[in-house]
C-alpha atoms as a PDB file:
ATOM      1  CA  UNK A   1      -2.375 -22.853  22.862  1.00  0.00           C
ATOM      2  CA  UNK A   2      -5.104 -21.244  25.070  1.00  0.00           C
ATOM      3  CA  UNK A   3      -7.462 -18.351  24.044  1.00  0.00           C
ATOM      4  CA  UNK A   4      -7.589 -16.891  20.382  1.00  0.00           C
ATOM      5  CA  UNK A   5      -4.686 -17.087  18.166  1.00  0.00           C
ATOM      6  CA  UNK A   6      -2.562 -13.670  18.039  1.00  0.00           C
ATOM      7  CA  UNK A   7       0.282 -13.393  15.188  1.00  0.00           C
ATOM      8  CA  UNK A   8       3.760 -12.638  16.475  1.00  0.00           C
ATOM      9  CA  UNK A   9       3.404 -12.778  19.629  1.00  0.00           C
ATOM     10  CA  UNK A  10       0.775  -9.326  19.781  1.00  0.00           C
ATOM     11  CA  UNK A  11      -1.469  -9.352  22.823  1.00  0.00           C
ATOM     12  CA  UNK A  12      -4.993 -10.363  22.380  1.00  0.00           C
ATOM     13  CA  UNK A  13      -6.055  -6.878  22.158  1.00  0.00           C
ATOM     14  CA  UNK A  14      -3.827  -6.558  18.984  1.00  0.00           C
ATOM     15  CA  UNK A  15      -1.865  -2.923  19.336  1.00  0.00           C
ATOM     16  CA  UNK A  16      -4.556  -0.610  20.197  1.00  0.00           C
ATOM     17  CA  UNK A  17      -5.484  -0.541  23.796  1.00  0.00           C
ATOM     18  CA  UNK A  18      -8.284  -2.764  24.975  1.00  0.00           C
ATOM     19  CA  UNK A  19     -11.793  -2.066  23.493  1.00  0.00           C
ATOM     20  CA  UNK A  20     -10.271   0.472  21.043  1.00  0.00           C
ATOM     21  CA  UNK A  21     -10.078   0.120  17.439  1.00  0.00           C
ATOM     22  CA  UNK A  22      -7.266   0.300  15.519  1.00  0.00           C
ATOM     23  CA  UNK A  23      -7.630   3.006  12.109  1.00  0.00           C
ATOM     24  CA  UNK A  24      -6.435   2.695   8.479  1.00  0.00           C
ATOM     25  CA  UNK A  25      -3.333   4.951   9.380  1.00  0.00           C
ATOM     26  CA  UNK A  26      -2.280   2.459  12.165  1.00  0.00           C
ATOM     27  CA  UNK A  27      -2.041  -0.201   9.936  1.00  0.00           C
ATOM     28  CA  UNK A  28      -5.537  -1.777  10.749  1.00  0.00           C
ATOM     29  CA  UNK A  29      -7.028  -4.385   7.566  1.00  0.00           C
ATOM     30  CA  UNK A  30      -9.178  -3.266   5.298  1.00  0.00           C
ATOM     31  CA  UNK A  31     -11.078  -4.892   2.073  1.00  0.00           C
ATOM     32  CA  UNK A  32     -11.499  -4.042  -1.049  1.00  0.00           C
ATOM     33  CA  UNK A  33     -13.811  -1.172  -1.552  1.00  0.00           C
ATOM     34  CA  UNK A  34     -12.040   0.655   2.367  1.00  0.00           C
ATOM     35  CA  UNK A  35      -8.611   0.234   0.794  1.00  0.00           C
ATOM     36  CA  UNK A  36      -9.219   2.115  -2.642  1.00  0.00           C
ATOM     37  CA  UNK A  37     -11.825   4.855  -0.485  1.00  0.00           C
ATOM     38  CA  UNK A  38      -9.499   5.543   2.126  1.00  0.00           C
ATOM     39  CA  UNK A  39      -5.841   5.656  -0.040  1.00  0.00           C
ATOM     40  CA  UNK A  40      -8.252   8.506  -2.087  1.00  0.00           C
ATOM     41  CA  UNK A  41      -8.640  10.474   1.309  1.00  0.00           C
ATOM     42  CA  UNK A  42      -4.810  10.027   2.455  1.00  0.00           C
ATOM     43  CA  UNK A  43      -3.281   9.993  -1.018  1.00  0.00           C
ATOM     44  CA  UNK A  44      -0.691  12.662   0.090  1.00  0.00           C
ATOM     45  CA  UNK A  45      -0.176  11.287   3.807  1.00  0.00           C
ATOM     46  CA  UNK A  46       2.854   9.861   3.882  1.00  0.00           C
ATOM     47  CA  UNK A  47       2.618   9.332   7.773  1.00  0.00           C
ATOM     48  CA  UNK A  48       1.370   6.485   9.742  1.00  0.00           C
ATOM     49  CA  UNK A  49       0.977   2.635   8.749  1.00  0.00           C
ATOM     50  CA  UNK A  50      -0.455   0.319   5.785  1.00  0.00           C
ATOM     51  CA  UNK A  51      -1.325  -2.947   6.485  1.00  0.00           C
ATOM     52  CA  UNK A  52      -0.865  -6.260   3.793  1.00  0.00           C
ATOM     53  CA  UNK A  53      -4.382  -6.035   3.024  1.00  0.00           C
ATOM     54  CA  UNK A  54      -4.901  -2.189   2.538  1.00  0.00           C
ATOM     55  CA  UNK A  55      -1.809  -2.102   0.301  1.00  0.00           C
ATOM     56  CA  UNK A  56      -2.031  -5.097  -2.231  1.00  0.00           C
ATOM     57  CA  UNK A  57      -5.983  -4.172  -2.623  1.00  0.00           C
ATOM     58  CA  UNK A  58      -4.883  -0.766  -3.599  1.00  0.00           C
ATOM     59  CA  UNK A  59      -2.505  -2.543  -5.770  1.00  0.00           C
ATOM     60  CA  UNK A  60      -4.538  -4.947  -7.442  1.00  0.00           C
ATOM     61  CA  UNK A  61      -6.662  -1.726  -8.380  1.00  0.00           C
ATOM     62  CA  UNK A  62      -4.149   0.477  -9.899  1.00  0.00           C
ATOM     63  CA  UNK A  63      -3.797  -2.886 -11.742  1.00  0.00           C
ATOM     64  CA  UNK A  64      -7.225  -3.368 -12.797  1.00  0.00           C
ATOM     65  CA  UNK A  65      -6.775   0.419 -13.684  1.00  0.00           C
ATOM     66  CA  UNK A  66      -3.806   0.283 -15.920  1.00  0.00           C
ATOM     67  CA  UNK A  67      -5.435  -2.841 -17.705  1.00  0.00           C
ATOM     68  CA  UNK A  68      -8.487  -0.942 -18.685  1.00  0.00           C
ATOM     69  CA  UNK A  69      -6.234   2.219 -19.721  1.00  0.00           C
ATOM     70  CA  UNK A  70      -4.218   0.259 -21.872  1.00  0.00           C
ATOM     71  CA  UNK A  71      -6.939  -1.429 -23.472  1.00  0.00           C
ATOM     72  CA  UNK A  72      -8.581   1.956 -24.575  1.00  0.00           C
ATOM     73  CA  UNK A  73      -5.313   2.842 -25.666  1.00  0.00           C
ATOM     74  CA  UNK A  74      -4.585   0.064 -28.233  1.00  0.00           C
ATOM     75  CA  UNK A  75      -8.901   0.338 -29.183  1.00  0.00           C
ATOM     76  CA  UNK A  76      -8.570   4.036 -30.087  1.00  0.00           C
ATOM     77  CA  UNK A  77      -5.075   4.536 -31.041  1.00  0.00           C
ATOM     78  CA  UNK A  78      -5.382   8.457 -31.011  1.00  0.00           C
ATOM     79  CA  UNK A  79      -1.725   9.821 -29.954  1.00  0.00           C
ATOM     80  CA  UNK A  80      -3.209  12.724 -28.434  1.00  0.00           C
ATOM     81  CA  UNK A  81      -5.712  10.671 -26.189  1.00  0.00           C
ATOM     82  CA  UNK A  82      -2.125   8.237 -25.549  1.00  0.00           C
ATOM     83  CA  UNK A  83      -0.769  11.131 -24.419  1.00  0.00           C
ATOM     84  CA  UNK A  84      -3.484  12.232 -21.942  1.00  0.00           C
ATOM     85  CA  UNK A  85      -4.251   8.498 -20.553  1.00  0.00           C
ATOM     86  CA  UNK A  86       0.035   8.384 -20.191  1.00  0.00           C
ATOM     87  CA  UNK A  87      -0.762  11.507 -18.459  1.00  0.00           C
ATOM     88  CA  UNK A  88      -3.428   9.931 -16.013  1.00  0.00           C
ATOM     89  CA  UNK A  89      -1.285   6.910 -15.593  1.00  0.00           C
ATOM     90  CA  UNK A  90       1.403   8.829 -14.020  1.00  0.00           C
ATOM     91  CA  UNK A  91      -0.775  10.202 -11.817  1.00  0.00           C
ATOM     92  CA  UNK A  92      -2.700   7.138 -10.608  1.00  0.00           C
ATOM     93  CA  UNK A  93       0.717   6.064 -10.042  1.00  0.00           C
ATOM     94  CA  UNK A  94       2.177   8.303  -7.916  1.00  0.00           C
ATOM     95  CA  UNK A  95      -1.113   7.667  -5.898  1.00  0.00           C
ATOM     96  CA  UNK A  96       0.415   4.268  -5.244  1.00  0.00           C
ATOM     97  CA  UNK A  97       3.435   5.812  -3.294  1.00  0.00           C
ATOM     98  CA  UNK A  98       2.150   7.038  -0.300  1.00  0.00           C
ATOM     99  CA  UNK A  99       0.744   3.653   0.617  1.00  0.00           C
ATOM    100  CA  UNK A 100       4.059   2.354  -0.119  1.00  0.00           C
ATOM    101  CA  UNK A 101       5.433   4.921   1.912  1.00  0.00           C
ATOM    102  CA  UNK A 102       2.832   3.909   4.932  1.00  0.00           C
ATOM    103  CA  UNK A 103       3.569  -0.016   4.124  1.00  0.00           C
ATOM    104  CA  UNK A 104       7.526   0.179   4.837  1.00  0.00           C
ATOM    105  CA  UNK A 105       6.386   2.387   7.639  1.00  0.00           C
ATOM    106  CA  UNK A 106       4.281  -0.848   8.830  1.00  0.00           C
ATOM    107  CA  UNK A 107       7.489  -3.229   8.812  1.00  0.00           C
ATOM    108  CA  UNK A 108       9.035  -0.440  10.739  1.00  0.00           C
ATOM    109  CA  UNK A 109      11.158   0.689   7.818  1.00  0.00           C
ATOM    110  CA  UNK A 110      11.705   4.476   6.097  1.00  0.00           C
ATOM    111  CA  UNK A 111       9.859   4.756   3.320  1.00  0.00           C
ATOM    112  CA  UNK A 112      13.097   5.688   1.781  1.00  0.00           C
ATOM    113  CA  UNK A 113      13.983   2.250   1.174  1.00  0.00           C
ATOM    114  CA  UNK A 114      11.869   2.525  -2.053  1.00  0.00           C
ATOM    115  CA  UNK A 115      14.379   4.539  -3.921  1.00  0.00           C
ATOM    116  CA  UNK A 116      16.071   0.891  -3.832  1.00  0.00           C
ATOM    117  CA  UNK A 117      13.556   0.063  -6.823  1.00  0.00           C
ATOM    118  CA  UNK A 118      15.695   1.977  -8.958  1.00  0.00           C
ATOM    119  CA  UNK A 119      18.727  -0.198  -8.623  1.00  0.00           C
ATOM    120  CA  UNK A 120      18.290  -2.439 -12.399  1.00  0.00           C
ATOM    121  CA  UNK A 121      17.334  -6.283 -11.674  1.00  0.00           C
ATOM    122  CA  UNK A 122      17.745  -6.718  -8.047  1.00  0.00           C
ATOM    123  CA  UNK A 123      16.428  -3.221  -6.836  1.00  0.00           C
ATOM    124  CA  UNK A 124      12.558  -4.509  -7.748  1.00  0.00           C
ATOM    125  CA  UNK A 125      13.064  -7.778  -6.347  1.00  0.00           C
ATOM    126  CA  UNK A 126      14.652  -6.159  -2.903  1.00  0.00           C
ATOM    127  CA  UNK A 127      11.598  -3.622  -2.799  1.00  0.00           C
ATOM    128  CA  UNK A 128       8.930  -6.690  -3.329  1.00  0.00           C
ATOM    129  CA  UNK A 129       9.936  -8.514  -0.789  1.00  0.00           C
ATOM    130  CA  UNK A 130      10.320  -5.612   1.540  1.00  0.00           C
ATOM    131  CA  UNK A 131       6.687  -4.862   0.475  1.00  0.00           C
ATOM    132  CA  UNK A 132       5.219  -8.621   1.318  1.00  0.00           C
ATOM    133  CA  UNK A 133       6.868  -8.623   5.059  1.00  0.00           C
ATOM    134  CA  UNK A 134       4.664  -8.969   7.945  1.00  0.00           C
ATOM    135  CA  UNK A 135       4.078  -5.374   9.970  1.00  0.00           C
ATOM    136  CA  UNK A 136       5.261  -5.049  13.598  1.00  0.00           C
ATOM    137  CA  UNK A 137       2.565  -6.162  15.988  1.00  0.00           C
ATOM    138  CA  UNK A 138       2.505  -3.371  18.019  1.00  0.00           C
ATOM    139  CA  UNK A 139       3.115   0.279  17.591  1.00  0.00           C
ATOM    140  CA  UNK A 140       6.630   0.845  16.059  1.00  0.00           C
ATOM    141  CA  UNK A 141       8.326   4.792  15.424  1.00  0.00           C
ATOM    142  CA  UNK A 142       6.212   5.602  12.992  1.00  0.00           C
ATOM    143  CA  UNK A 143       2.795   4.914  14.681  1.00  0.00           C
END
């Protein structure tokens, strides 16, 4: 194999043209810090792309998130303060489904495909692995 190594077959200059970079919405990697910033800034865009990166970091926050809420939770044991961080929850949680939305997008699939998480047993297990596929290497119908 000559030159640098490029995944699936995606020219060297990955899918934006050459000496352009590609942006969060077009499914470009991010880290840590970029993926919880920028799903803040486009937490009701449910167009473009989400790449692997930029949606399991968000993930592994809303984690990190719930973990502390519950904790504070069980310390205080207040029902009205349950109620309010239950309250928060669902929000933080919706957050999560625009990226979702952008990640199917990424595999070239409709972000409807979510609604399969609501099938008991299977539905999850369907949506997960839908979630972990590799995106299209270049641009696909939705970006």
């Amino acid at each position: 194999m000559s030159g640098p190594y490029t995944p699936y077959g995606a020219p060297p200059g990955g899918y934006a043209p050459q000496g352009a970079q590609r942006g969060y919405l077009q499914g470009s990697p991010v880290d840590f810090q970029s993926a919880i910033r920028l799903q803040i800034e486009n937490v009701t865009n449910f167009n473009g792309r989400a790449s692997l990166s930029a949606y399991w970091w968000y993930a592994l926050a809303l984690f990190i998130v719930n973990v502390v809420v519950e904790i504070l939770i069980i310390a205080i044991g207040s029902l009205p303060l349950t109620l309010l961080f239950a309250l928060v929850m669902i929000a933080v949680g919706l957050s999560g489904l625009s990226v979702a939305v952008r990640r199917m997008h990424d595999t070239d699939k409709s972000g409807w495909l979510l609604l399969l998480g609501l099938i008991p047993f299977i539905g999850g297990i369907i949506v997960l692995v839908l979630l972990v596929l590799p995106g299209t290497p270049a641009p696909n119908r939705f970006g």
